[in-house]
C-alpha atoms as a PDB file:
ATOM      1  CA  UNK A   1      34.621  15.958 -49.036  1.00  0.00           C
ATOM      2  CA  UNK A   2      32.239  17.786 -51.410  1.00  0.00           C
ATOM      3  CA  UNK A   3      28.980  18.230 -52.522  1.00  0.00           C
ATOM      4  CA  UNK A   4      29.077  19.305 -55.942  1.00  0.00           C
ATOM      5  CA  UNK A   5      26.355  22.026 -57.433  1.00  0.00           C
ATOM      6  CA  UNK A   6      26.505  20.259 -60.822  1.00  0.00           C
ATOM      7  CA  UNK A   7      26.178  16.214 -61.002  1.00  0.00           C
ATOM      8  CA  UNK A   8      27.828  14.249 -63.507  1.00  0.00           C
ATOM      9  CA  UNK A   9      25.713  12.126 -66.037  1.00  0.00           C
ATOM     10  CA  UNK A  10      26.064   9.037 -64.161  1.00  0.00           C
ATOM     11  CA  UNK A  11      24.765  10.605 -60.976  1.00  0.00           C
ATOM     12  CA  UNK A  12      22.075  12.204 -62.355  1.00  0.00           C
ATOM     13  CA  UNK A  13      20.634   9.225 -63.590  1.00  0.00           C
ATOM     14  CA  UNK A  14      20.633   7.213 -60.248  1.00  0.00           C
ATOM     15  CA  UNK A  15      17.983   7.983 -58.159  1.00  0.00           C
ATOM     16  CA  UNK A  16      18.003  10.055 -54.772  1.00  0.00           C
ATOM     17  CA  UNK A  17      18.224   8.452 -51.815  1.00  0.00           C
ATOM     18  CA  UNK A  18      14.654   8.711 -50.158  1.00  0.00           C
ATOM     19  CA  UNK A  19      14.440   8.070 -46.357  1.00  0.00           C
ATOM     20  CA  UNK A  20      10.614   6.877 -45.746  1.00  0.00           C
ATOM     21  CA  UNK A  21       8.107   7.333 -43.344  1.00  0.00           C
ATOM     22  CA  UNK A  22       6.688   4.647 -41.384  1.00  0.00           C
ATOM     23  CA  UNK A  23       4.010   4.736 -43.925  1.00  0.00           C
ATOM     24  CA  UNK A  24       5.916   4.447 -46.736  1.00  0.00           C
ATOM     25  CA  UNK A  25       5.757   7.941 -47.779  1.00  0.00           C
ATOM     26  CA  UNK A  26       9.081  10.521 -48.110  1.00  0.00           C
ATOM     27  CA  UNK A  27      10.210  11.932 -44.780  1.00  0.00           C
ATOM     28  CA  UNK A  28      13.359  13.295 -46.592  1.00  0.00           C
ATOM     29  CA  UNK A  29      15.247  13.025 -50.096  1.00  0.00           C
ATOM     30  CA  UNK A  30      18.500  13.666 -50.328  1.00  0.00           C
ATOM     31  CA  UNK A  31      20.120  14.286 -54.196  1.00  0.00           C
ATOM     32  CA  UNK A  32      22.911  11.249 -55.255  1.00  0.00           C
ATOM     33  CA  UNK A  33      25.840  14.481 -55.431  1.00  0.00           C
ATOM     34  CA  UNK A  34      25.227  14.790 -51.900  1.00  0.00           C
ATOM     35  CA  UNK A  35      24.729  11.288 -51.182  1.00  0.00           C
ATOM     36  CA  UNK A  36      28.115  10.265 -52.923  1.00  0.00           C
ATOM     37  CA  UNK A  37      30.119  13.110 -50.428  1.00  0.00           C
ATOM     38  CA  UNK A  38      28.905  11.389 -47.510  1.00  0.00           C
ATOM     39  CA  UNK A  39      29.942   8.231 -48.509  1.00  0.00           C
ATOM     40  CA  UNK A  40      33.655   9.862 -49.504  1.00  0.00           C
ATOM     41  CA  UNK A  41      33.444  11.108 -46.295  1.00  0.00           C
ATOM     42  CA  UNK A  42      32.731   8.173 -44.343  1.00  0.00           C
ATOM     43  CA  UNK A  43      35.553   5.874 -46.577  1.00  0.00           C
ATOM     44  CA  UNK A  44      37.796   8.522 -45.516  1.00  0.00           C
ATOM     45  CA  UNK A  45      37.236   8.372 -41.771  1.00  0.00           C
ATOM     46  CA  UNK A  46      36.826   4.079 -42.260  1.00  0.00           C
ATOM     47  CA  UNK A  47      40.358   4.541 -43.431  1.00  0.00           C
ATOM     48  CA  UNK A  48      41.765   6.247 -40.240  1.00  0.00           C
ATOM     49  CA  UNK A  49      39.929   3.255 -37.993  1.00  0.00           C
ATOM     50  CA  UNK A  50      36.308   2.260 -36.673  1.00  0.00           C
ATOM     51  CA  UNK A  51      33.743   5.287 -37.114  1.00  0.00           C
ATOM     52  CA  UNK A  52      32.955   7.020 -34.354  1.00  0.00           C
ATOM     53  CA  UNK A  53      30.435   6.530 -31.933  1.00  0.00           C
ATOM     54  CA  UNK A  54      29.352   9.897 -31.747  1.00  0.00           C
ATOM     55  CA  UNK A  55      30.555  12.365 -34.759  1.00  0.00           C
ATOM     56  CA  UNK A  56      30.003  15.948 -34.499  1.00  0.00           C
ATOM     57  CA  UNK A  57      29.307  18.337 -37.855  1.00  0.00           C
ATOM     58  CA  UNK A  58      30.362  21.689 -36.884  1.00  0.00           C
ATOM     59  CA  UNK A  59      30.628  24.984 -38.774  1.00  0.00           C
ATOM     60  CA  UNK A  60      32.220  28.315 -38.277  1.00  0.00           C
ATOM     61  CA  UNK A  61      28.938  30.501 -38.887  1.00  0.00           C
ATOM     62  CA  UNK A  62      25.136  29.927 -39.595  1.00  0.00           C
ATOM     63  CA  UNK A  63      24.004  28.550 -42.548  1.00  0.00           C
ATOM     64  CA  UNK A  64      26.689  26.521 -43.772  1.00  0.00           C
ATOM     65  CA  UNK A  65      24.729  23.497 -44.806  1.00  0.00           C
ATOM     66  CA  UNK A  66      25.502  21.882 -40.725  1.00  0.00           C
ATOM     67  CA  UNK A  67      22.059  20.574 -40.038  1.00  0.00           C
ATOM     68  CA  UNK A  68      21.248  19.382 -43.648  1.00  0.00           C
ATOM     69  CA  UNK A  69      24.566  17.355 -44.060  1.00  0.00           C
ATOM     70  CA  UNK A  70      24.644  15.964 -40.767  1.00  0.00           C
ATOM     71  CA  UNK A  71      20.807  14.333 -41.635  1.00  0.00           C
ATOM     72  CA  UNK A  72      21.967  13.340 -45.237  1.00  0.00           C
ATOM     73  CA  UNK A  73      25.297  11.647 -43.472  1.00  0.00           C
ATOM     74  CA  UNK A  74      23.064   9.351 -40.996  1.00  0.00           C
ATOM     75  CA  UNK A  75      20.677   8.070 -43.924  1.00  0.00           C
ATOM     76  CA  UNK A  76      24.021   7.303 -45.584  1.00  0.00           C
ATOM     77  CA  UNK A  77      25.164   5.222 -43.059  1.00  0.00           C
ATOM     78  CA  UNK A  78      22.438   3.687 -42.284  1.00  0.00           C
ATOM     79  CA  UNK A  79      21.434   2.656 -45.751  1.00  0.00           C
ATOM     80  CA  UNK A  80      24.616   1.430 -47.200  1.00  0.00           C
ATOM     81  CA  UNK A  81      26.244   0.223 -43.601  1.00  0.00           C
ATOM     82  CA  UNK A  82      23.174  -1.376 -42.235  1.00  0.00           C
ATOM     83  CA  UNK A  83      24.158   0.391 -38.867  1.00  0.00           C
ATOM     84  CA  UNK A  84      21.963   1.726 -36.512  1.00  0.00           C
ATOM     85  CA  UNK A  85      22.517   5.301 -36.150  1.00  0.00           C
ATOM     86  CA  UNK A  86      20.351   8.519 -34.670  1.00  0.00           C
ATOM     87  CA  UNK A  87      20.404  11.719 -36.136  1.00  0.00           C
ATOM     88  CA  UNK A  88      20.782  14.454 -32.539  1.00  0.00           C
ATOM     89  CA  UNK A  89      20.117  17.614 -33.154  1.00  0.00           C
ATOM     90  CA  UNK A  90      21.663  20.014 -30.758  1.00  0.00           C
ATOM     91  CA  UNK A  91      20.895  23.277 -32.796  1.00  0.00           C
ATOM     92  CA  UNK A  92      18.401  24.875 -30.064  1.00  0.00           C
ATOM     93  CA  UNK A  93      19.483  28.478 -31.453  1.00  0.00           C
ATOM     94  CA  UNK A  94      18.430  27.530 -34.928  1.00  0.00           C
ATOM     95  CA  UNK A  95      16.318  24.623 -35.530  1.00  0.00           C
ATOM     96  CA  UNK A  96      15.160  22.931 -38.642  1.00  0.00           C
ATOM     97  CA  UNK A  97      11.990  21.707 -39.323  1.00  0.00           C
ATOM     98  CA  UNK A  98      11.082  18.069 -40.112  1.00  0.00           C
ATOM     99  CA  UNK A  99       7.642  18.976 -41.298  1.00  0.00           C
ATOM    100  CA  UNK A 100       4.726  17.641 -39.953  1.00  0.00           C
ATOM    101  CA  UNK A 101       5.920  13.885 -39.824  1.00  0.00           C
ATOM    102  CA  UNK A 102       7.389  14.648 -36.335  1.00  0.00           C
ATOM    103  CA  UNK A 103       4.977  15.861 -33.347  1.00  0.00           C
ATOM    104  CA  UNK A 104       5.525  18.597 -31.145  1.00  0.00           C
ATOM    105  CA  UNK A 105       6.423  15.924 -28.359  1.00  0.00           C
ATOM    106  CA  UNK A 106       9.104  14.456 -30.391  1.00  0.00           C
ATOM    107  CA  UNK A 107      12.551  15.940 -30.116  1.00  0.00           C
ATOM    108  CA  UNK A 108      15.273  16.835 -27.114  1.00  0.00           C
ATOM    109  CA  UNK A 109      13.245  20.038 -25.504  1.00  0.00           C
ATOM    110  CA  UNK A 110      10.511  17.455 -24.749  1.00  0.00           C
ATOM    111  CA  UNK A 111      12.918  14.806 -23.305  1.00  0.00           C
ATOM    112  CA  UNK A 112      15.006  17.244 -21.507  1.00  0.00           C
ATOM    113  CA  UNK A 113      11.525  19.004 -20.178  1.00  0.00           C
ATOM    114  CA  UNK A 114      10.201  15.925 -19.028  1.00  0.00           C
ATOM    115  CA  UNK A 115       7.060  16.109 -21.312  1.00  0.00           C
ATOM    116  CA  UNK A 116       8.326  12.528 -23.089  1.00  0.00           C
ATOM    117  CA  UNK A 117      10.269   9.976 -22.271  1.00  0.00           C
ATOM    118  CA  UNK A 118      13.280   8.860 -24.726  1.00  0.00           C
ATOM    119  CA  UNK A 119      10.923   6.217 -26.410  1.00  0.00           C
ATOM    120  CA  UNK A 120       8.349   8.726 -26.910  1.00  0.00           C
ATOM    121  CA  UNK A 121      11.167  11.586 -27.891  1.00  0.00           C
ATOM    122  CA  UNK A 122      12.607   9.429 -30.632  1.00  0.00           C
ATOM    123  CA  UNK A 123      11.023   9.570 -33.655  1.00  0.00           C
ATOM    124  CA  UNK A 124      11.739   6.269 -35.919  1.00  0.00           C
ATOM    125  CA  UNK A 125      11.962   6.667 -40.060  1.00  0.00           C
ATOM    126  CA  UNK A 126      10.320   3.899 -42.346  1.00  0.00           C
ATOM    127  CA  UNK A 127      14.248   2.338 -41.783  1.00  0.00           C
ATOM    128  CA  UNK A 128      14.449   0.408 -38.597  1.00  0.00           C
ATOM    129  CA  UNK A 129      18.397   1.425 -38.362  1.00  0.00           C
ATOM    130  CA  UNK A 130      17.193   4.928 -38.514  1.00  0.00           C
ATOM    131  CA  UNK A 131      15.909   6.992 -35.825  1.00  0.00           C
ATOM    132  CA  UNK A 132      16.399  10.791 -35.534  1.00  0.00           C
ATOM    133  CA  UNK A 133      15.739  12.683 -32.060  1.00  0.00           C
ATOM    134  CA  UNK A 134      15.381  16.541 -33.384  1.00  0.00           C
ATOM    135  CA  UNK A 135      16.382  19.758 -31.470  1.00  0.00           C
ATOM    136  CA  UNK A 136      12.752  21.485 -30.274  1.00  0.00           C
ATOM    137  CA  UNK A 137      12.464  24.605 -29.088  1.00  0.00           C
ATOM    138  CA  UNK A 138      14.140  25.696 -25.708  1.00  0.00           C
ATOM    139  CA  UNK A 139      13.893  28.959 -24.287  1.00  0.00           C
ATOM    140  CA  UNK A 140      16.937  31.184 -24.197  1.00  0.00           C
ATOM    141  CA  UNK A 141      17.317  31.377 -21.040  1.00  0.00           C
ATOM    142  CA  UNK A 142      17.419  27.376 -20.398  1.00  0.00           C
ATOM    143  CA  UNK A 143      19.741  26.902 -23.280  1.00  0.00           C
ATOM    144  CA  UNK A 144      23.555  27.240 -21.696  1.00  0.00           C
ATOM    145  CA  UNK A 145      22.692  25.190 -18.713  1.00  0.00           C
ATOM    146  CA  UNK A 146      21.436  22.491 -20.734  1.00  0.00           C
ATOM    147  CA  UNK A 147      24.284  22.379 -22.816  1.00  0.00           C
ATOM    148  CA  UNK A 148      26.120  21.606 -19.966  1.00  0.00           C
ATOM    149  CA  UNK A 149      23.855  19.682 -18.004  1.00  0.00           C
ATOM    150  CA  UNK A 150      24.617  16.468 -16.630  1.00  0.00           C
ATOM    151  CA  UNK A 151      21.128  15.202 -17.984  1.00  0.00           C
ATOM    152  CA  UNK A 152      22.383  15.626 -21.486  1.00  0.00           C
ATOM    153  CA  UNK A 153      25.254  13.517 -21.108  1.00  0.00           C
ATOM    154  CA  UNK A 154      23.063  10.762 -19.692  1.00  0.00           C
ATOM    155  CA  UNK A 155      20.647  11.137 -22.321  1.00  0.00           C
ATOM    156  CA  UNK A 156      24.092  10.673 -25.201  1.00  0.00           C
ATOM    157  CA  UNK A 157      25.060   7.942 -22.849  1.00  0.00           C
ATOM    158  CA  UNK A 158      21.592   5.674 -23.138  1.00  0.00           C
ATOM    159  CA  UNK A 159      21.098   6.663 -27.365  1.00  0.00           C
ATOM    160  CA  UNK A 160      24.763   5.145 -27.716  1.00  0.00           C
ATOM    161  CA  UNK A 161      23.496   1.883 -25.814  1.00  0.00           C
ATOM    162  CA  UNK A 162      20.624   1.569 -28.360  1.00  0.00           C
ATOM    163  CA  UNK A 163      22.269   2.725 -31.508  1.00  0.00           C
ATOM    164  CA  UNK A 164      25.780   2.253 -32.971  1.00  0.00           C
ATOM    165  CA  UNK A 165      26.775   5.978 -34.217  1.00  0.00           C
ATOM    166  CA  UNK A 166      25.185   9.299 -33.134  1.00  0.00           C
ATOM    167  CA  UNK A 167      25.414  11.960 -35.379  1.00  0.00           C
ATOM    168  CA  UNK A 168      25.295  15.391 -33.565  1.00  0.00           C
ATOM    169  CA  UNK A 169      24.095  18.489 -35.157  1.00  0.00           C
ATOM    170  CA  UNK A 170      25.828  21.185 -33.518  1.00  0.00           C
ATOM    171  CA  UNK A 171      25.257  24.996 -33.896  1.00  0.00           C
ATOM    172  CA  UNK A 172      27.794  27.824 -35.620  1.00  0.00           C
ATOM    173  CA  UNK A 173      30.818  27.616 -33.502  1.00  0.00           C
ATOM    174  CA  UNK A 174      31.694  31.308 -33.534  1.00  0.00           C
ATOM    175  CA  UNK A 175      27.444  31.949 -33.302  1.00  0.00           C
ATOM    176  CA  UNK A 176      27.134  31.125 -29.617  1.00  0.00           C
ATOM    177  CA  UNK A 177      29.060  30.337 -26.654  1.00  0.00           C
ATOM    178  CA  UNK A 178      27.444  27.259 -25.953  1.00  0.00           C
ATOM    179  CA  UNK A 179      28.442  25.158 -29.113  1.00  0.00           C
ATOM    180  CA  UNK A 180      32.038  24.304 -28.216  1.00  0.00           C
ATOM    181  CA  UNK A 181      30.637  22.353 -24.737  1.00  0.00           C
ATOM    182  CA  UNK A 182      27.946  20.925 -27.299  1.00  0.00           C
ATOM    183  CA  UNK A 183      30.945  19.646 -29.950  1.00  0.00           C
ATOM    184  CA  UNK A 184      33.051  18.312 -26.933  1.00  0.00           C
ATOM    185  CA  UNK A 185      30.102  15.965 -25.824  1.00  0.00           C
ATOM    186  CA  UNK A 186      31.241  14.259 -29.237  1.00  0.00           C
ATOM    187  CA  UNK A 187      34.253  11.732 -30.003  1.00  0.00           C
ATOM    188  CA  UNK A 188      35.404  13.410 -32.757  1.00  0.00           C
ATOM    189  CA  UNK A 189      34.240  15.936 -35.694  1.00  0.00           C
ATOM    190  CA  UNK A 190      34.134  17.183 -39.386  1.00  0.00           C
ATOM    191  CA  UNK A 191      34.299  20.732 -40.252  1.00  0.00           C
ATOM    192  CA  UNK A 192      31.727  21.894 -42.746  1.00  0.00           C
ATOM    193  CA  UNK A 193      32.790  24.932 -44.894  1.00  0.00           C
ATOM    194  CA  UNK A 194      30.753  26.658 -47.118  1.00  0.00           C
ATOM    195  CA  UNK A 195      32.766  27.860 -50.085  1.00  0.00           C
ATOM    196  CA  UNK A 196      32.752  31.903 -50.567  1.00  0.00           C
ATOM    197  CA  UNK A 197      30.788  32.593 -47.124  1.00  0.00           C
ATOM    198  CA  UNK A 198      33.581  30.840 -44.898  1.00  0.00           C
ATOM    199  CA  UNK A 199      36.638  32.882 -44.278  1.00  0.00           C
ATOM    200  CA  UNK A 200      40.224  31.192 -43.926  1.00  0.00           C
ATOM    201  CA  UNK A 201      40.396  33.307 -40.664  1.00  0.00           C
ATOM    202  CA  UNK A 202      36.896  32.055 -39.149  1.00  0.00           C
ATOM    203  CA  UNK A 203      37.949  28.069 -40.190  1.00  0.00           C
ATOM    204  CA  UNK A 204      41.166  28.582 -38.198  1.00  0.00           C
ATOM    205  CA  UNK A 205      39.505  29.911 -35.274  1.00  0.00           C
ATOM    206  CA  UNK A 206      37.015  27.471 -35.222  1.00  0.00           C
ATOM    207  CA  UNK A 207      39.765  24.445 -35.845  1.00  0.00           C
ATOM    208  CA  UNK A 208      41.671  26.275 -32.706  1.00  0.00           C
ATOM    209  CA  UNK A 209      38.435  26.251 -30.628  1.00  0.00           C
ATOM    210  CA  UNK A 210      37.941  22.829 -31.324  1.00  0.00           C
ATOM    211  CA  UNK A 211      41.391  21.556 -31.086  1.00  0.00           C
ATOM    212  CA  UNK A 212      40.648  18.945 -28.192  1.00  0.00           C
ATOM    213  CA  UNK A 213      38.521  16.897 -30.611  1.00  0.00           C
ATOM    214  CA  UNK A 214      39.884  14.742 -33.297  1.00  0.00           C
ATOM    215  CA  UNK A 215      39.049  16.355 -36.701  1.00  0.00           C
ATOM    216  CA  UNK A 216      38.188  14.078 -39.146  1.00  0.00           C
ATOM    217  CA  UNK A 217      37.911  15.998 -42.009  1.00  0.00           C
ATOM    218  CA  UNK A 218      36.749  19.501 -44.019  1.00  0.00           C
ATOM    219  CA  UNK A 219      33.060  18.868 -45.525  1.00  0.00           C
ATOM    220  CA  UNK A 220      33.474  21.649 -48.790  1.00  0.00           C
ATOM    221  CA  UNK A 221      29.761  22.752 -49.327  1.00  0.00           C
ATOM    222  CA  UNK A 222      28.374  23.197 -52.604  1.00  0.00           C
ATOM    223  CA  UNK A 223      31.856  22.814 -54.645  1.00  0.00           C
ATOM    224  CA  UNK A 224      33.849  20.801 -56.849  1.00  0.00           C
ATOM    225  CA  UNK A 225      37.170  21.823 -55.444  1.00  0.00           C
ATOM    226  CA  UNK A 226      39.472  19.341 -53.521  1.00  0.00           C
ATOM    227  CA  UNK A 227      39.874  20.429 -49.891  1.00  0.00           C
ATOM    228  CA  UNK A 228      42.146  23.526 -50.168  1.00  0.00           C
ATOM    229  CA  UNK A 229      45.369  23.071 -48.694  1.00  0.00           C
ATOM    230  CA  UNK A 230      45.380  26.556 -46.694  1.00  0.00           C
ATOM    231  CA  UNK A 231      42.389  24.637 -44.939  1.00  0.00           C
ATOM    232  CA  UNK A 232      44.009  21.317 -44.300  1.00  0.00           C
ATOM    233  CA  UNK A 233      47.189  22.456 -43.040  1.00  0.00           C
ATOM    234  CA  UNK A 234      44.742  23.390 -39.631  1.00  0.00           C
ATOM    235  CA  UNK A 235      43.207  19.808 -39.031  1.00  0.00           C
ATOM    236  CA  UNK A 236      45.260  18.000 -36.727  1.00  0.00           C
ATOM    237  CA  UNK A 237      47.315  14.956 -37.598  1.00  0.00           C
ATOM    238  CA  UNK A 238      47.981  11.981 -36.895  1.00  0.00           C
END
């Protein structure tokens, strides 16, 4: 899959792909190069059966585009599939900010904290198929238990009975400890890789750490390369 730094002529003439507000006015934009990847992406994993229920972006290391791609691949499926899907974001370690569209009382740390209930946690776009429940900010010292809490699970459990796909944001693999339980609370996952910071070496280990998911893919980040082969030869096949 690939998100390419330079657009061709067609795609620079079609217009982003703006995910509203309730108001009407732009929560988020997301640029038509980035827009088309997710779509390759989710034709590719339409080919190998349904889509997943709950799809996991992982990474090997900070920074690699996990957080961003994961939120531009649940306004793709919403808008072209007319699915409902939620964006979860498990990245407690290092969260991204919404801006000031979301309150302080809407994301996980305020569900899991009991501050808001999942109705009140959830915070729904201008899209009614589109609802995205954002990390917050947990203390340190609450973060591994949570990860592996049973409350967690139930709180996965009742988004999947309201929504058709969950897409989890999940923090660098190799970064912290407490990503691969995060990742495994998914039914499968993509790899994100960002081109010249990713080593071969840190992939592989991160492919080996996740080995008891199904791998659906390698998202390239910010290329125009095919998915190398000394990458693919780690996913596991079918």
């Amino acid at each position: 899959m690939l998100w390419r730094n330079k657009s061709s002529k067609i795609a620079e003439e079609r217009p982003s792909l703006l995910v509203p507000n309730q108001d009407g006015s732009t929560l988020v934009e997301f640029p038509i190069p980035v827009v088309d990847s997710m779509r390759r992406l989710v034709a590719r994993v339409g080919r190998e059966g349904l889509f997943p229920e709950r799809l996991a972006l992982v990474s090997s290391l900070r920074q690699e585009g996990t957080t961003y791609l994961s939120r531009a691949l649940a306004a793709t499926l919403a808008h072209d599939l007319g699915v409902t899907v939620c964006a979860v974001e498990l990245n407690w370690w290092w969260p991204s900010s919404w801006g000031s569209s979301i309150s302080d009382e809407q994301n996980l740390e305020a569900l899991l904290t009991g501050r808001s209930s999942l109705d009140e946690a959830i915070f729904r776009t201008g899209w009614p198929n589109l609802a995205i429940l954002p990390a917050g900010n947990i203390p340190p010292a609450r973060r591994s238990m949570l990860a592996h809490s049973s409350i967690l699970r139930e709180v996965l459990a009742e988004l999947n009975e309201r929504f058709d796909h969950l897409i989890l944001d999940i923090p660098a693999i190799l970064a912290t400890n407490d990503a691969m339980p995060l990742a495994s609370l998914a039914s499968a996952c993509c790899l994100v890789v960002h081109q010249g910071i990713t080593s071969i070496e840190d992939a592989k280990s991160t492919l080996d750490d996740i080995g008891h998911l199904p791998v659906l893919g390698v998202v390239m980040n910010q290329v125009s390369l095919a998915t190398p082969k000394n990458l693919l030869k780690f996913i596991p096949q079918n």
